[in-house]
C-alpha atoms as a PDB file:
ATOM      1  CA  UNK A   1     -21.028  39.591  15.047  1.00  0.00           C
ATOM      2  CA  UNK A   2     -19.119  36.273  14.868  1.00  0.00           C
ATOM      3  CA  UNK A   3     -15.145  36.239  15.018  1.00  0.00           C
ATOM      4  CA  UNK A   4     -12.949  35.695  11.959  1.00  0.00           C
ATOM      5  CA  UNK A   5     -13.056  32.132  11.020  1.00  0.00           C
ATOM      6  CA  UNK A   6      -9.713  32.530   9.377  1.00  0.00           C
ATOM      7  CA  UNK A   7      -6.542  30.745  10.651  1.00  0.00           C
ATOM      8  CA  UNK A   8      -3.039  30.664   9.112  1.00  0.00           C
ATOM      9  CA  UNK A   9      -0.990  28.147   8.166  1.00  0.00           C
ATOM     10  CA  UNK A  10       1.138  29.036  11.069  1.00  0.00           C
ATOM     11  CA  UNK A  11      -0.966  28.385  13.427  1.00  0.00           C
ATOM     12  CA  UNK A  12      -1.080  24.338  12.893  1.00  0.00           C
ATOM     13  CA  UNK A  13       1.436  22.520  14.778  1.00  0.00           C
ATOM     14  CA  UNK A  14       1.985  18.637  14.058  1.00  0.00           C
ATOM     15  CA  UNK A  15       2.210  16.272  16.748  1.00  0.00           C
ATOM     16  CA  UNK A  16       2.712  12.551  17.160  1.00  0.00           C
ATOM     17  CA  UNK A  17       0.442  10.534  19.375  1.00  0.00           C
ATOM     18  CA  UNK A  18       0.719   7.230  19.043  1.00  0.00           C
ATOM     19  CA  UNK A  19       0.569   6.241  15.301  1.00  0.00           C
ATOM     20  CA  UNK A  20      -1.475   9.053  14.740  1.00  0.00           C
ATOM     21  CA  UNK A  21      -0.051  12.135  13.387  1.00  0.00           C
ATOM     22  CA  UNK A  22      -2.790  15.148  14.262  1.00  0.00           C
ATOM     23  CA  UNK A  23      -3.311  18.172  13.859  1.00  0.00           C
ATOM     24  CA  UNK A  24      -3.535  20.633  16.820  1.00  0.00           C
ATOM     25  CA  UNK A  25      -4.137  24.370  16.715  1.00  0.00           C
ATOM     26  CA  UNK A  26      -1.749  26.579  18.566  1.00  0.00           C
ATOM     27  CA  UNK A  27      -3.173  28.327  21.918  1.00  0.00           C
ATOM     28  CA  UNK A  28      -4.603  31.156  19.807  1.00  0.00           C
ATOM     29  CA  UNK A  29      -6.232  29.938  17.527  1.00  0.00           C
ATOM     30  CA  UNK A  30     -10.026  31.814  16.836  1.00  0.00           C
ATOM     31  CA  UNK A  31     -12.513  30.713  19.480  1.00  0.00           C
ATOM     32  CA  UNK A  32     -15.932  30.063  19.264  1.00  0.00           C
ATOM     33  CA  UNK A  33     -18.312  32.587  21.304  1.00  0.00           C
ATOM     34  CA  UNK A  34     -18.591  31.526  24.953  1.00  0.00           C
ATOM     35  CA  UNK A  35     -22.558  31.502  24.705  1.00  0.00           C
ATOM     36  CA  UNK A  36     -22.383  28.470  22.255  1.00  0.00           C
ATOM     37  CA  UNK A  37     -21.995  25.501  22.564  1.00  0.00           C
ATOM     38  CA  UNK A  38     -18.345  24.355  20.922  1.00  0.00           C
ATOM     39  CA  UNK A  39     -15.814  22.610  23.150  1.00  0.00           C
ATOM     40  CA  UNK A  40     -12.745  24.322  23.408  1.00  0.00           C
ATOM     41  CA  UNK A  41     -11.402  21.240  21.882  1.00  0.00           C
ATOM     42  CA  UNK A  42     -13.284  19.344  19.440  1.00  0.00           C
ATOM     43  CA  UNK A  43     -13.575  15.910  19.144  1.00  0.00           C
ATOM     44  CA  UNK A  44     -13.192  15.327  14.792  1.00  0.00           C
ATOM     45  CA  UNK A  45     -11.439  18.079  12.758  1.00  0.00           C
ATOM     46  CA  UNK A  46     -12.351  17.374   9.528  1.00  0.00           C
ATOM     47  CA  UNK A  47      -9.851  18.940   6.972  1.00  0.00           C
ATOM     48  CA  UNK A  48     -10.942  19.469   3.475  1.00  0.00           C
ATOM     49  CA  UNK A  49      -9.298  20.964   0.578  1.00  0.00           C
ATOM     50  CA  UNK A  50     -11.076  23.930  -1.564  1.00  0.00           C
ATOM     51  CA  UNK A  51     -10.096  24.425  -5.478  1.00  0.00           C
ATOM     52  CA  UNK A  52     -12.995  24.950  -7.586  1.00  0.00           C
ATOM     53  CA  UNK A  53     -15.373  22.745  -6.385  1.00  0.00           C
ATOM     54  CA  UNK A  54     -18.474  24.344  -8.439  1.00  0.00           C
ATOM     55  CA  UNK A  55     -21.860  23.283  -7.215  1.00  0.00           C
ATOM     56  CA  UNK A  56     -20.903  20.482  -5.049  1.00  0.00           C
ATOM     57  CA  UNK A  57     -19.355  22.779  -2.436  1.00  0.00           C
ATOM     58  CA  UNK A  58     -23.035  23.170  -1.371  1.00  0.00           C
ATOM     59  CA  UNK A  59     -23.803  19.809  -0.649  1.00  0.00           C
ATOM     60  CA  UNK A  60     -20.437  19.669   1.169  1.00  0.00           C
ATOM     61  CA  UNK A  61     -20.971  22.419   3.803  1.00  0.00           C
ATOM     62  CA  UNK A  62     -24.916  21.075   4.161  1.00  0.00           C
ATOM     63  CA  UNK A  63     -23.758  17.697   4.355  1.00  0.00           C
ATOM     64  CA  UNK A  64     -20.749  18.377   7.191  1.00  0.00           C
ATOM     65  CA  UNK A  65     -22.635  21.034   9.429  1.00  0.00           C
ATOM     66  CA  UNK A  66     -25.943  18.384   9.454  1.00  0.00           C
ATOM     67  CA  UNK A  67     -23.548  15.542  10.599  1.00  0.00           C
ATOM     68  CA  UNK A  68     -25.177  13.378  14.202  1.00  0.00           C
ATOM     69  CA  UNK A  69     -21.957  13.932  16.144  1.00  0.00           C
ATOM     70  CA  UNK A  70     -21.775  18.133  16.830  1.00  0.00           C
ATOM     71  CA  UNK A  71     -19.033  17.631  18.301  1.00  0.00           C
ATOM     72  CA  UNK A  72     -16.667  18.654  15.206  1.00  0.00           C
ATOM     73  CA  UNK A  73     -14.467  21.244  13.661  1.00  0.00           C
ATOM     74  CA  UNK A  74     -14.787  21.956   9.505  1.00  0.00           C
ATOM     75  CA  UNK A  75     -10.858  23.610   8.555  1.00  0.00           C
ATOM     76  CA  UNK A  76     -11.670  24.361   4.871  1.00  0.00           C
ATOM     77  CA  UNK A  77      -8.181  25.366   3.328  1.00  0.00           C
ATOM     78  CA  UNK A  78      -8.313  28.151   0.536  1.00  0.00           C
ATOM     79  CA  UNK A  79      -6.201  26.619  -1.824  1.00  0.00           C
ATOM     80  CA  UNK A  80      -6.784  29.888  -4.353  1.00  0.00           C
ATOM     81  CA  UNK A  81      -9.628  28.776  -6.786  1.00  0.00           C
ATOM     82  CA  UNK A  82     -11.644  30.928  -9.075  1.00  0.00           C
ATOM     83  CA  UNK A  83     -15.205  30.246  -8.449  1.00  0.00           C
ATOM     84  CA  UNK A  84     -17.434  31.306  -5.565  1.00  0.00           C
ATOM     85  CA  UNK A  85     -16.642  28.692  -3.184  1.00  0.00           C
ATOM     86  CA  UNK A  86     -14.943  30.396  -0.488  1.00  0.00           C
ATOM     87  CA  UNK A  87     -17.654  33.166  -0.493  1.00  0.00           C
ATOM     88  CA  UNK A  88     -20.157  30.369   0.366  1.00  0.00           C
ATOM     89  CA  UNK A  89     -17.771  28.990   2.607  1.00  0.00           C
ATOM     90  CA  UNK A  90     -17.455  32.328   4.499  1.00  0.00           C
ATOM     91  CA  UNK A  91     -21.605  32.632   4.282  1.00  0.00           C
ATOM     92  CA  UNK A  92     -21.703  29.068   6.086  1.00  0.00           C
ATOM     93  CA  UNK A  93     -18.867  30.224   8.618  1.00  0.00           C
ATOM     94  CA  UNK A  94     -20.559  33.686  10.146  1.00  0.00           C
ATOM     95  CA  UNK A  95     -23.415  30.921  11.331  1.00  0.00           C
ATOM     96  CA  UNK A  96     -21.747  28.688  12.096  1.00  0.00           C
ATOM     97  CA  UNK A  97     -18.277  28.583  15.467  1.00  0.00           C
ATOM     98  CA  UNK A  98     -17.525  25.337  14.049  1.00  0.00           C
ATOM     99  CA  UNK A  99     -16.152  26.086  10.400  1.00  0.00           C
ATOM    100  CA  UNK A 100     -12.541  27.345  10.160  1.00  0.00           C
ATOM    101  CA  UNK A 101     -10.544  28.642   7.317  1.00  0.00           C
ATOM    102  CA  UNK A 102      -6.904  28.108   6.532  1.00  0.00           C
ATOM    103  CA  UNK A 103      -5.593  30.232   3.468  1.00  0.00           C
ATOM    104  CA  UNK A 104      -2.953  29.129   1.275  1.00  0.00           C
ATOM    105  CA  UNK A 105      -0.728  32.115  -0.100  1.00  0.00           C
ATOM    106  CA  UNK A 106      -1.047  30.642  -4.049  1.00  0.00           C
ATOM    107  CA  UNK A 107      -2.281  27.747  -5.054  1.00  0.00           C
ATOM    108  CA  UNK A 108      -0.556  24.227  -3.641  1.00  0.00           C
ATOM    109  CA  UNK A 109      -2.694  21.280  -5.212  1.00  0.00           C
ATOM    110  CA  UNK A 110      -3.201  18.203  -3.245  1.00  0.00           C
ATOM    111  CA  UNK A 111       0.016  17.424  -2.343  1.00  0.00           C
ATOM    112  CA  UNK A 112       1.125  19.872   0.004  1.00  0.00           C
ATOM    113  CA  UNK A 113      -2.113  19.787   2.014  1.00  0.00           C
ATOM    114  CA  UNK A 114      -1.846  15.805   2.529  1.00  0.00           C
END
């Protein structure tokens, strides 16, 4: 049984490195299991926005979670859509340590999540 890939918006913290700002997740954050293999740390946290994507959501998760470089973190964030994207999304995240899931409490649009 795989832990709950869901994180809340809490649990971000912005820092500034550099000119860079990234995100980091606080100490707590959801692990992955120690029998795989997914640094504690990730190199790439890849950050994408979920609001009815219909069919192309598919392609998305394939596409990410077949990427060379394993060596990544998918943070989908719930932004409250209708269709069954999420439920894929959590499908794709009990396989898989790498996917998170942030949940927005109503829907944001695009602006808050840049």
């Amino acid at each position: 049984m795989s832990a709950d890939p869901t994180i809340s918006r809490e649990s971000l913290i912005n820092s500034r490195e550099g000119e860079r700002t990234i995100l980091r997740f606080a100490q707590n954050r959801p692990r992955a299991p120690m029998n795989q293999s997914f640094p504690e740390r990730p190199r790439i946290s890849v950050i994408l926005p979920v609001w009815n994507p219909g069919p192309g959501i598919d392609r998305g998760i394939t596409s990410l979670r077949g990427q060379t470089l394993q060596d990544i973190e998918m943070i989908f964030v719930d932004d409250r859509g209708t269709d069954d994207a999420m439920e894929k999304i959590r499908a794709a995240a009990a396989e898989d340590p790498r996917i998170r899931i942030l949940e927005n409490p109503e829907n944001m649009g695009a602006g808050p999540l840049k």
